[in-house]
C-alpha atoms as a PDB file:
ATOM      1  CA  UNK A   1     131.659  79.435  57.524  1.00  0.00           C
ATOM      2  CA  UNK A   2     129.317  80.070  54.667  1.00  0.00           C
ATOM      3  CA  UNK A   3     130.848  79.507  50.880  1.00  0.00           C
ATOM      4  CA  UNK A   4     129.608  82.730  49.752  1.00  0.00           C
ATOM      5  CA  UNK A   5     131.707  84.125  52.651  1.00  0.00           C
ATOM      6  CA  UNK A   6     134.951  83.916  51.377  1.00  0.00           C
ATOM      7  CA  UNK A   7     136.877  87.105  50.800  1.00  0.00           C
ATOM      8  CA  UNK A   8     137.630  86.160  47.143  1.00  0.00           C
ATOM      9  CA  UNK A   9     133.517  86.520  47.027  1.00  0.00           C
ATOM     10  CA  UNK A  10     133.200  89.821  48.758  1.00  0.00           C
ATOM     11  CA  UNK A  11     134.990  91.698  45.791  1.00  0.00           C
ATOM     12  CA  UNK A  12     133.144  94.858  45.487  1.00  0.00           C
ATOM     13  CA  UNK A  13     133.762  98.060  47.355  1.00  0.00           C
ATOM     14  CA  UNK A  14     130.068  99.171  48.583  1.00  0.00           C
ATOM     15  CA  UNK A  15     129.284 102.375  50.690  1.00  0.00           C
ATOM     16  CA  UNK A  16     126.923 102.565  53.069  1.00  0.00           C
ATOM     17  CA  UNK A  17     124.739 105.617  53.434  1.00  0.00           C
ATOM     18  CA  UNK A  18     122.648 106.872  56.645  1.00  0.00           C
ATOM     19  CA  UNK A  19     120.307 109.907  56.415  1.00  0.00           C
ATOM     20  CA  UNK A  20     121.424 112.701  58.299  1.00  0.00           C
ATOM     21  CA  UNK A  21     120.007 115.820  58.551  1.00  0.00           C
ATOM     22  CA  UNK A  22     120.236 119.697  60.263  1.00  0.00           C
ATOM     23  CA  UNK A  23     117.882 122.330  61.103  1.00  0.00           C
ATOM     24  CA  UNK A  24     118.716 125.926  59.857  1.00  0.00           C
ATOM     25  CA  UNK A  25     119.161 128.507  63.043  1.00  0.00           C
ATOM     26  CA  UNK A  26     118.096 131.222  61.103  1.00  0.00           C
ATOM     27  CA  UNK A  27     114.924 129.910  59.599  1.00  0.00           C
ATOM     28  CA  UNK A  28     114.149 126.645  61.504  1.00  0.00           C
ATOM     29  CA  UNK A  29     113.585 124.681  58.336  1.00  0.00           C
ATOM     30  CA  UNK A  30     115.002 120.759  58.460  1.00  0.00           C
ATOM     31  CA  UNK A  31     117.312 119.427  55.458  1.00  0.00           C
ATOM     32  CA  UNK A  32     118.380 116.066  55.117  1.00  0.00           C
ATOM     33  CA  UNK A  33     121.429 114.539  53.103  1.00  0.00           C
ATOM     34  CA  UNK A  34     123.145 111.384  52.455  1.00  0.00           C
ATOM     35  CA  UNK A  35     126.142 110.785  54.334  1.00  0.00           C
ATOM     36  CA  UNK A  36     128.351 107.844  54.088  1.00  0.00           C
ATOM     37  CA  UNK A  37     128.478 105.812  57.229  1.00  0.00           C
ATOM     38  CA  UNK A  38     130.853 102.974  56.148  1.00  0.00           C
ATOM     39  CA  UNK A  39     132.507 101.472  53.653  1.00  0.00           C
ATOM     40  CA  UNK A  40     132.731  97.445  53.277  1.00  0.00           C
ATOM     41  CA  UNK A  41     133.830  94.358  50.818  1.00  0.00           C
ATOM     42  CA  UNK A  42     130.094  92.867  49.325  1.00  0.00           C
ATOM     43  CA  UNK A  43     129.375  90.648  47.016  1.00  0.00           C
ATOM     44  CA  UNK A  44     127.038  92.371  44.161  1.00  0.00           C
ATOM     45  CA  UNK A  45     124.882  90.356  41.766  1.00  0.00           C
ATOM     46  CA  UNK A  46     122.227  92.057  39.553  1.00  0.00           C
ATOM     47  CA  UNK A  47     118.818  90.242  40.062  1.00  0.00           C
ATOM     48  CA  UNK A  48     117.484  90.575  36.316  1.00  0.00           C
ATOM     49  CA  UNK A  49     119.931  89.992  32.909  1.00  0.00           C
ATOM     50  CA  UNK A  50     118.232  93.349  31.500  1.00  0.00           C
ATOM     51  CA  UNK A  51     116.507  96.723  32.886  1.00  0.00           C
ATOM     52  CA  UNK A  52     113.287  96.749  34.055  1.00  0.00           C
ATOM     53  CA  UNK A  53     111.366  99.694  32.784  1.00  0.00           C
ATOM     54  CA  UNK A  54     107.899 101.428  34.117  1.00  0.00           C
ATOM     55  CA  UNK A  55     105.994 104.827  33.555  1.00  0.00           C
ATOM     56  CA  UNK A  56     105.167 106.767  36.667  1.00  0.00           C
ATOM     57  CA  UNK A  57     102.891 109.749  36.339  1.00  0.00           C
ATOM     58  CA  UNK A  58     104.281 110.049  32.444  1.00  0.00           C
ATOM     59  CA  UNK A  59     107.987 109.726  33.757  1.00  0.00           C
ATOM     60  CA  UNK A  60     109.756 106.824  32.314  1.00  0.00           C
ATOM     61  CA  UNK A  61     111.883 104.593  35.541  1.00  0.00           C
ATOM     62  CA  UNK A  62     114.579 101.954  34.939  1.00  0.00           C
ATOM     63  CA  UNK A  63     114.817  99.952  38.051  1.00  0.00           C
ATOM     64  CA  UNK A  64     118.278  97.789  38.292  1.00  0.00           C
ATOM     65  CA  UNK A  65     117.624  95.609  40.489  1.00  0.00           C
ATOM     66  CA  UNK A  66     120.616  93.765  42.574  1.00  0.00           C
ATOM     67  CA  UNK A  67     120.946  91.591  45.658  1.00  0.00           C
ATOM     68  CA  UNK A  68     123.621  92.826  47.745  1.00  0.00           C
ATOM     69  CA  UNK A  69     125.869  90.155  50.485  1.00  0.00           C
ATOM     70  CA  UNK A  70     128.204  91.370  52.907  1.00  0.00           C
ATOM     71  CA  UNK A  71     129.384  90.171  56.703  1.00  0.00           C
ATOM     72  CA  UNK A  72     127.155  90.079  59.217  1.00  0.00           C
ATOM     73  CA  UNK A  73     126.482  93.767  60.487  1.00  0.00           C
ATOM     74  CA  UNK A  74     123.326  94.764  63.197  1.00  0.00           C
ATOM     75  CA  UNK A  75     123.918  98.468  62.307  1.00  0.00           C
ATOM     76  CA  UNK A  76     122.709  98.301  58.331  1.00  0.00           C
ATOM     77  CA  UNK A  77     118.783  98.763  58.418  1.00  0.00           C
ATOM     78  CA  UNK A  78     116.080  99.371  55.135  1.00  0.00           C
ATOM     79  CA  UNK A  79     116.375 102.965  55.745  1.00  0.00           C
ATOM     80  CA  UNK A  80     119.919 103.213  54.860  1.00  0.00           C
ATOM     81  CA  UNK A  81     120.728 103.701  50.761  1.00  0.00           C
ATOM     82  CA  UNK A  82     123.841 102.202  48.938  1.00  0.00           C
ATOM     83  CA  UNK A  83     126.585 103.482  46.820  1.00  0.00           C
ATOM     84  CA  UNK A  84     128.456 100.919  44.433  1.00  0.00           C
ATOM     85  CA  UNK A  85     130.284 101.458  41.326  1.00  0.00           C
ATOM     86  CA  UNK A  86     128.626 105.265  40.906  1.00  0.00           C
ATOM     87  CA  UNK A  87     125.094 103.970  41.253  1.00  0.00           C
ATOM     88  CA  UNK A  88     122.979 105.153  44.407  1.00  0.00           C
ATOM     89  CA  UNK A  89     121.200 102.388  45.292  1.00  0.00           C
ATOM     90  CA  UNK A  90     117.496 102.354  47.725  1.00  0.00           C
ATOM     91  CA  UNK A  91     117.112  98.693  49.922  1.00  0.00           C
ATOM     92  CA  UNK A  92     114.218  97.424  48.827  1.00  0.00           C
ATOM     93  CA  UNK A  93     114.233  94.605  51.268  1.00  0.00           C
ATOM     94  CA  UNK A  94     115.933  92.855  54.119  1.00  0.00           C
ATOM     95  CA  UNK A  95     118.559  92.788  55.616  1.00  0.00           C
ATOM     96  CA  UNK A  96     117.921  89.447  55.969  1.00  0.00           C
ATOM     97  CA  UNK A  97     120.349  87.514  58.243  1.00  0.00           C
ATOM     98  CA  UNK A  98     122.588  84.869  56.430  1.00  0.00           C
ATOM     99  CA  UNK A  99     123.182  81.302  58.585  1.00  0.00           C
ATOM    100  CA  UNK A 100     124.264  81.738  62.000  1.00  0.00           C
ATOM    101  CA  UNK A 101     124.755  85.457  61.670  1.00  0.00           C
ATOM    102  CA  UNK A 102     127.507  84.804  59.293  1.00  0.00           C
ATOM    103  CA  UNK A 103     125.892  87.643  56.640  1.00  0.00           C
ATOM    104  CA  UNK A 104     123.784  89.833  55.237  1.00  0.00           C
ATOM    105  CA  UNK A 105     121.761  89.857  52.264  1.00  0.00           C
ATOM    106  CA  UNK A 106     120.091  92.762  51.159  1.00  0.00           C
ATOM    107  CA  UNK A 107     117.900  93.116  47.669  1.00  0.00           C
ATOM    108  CA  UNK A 108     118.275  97.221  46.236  1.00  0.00           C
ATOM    109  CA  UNK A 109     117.348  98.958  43.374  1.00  0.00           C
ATOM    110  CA  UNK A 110     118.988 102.096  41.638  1.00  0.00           C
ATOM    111  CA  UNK A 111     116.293 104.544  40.330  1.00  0.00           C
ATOM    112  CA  UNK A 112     117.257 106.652  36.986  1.00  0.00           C
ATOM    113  CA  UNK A 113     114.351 109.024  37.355  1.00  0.00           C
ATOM    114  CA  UNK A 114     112.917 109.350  40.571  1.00  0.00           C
ATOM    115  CA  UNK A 115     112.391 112.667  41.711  1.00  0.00           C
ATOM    116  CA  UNK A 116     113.932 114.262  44.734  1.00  0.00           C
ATOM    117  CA  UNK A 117     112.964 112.272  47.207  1.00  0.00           C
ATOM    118  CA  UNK A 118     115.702 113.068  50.065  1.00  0.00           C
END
């Protein structure tokens, strides 16, 4: 087993969120939400010591990066979004398998300003 693997390692409570969506009867327009879809032990490590800051069409974005590890899972994929310690969090990349399918590691970013993308 992986030293990164061991429980007392895994000592954040993460959500994992899956796009769901329904399609009004009445009007036969589509809306989409984030629903959770689990909730699991991961180890959380932010990826930069301070905020990274940009301007977007005159719209001012602090990207947190982080680099998310949990156990091994085949049912966590790039489209799903993240939900640790009150921050909503996009995958930016992976999930990239860890050893001999002993983990996960994923690499997400929390957006203060981005919009309403669904």
């Amino acid at each position: 087993m992986a030293p990164w693997i061991k429980a007392g390692r895994l000592n954040a409570r993460v959500t994992i969120l899956a796009k769901t969506g329904v399609q009004s009867a009445a009007t036969g327009a589509y809306s989409s939400t984030w629903a959770e879809y689990d909730t699991v032990f991961a180890q959380v490590v932010d990826a930069l010591p301070s905020r990274a800051e940009r301007v977007a069409d005159g719209v001012e974005i602090a990207n947190r990066p982080c680099r998310v590890r949990m156990r091994y899972r085949e049912d966590v994929t790039s489209a799903m979004r993240l939900r640790f310690n009150g921050r909503d969090l996009r995958i930016v990349g992976g999930p990239a398998t860890l050893g001999n399918r002993e983990g996960i590691e994923l690499l997400a970013e929390e957006l203060t300003s981005e919009g309403s993308e669904a």
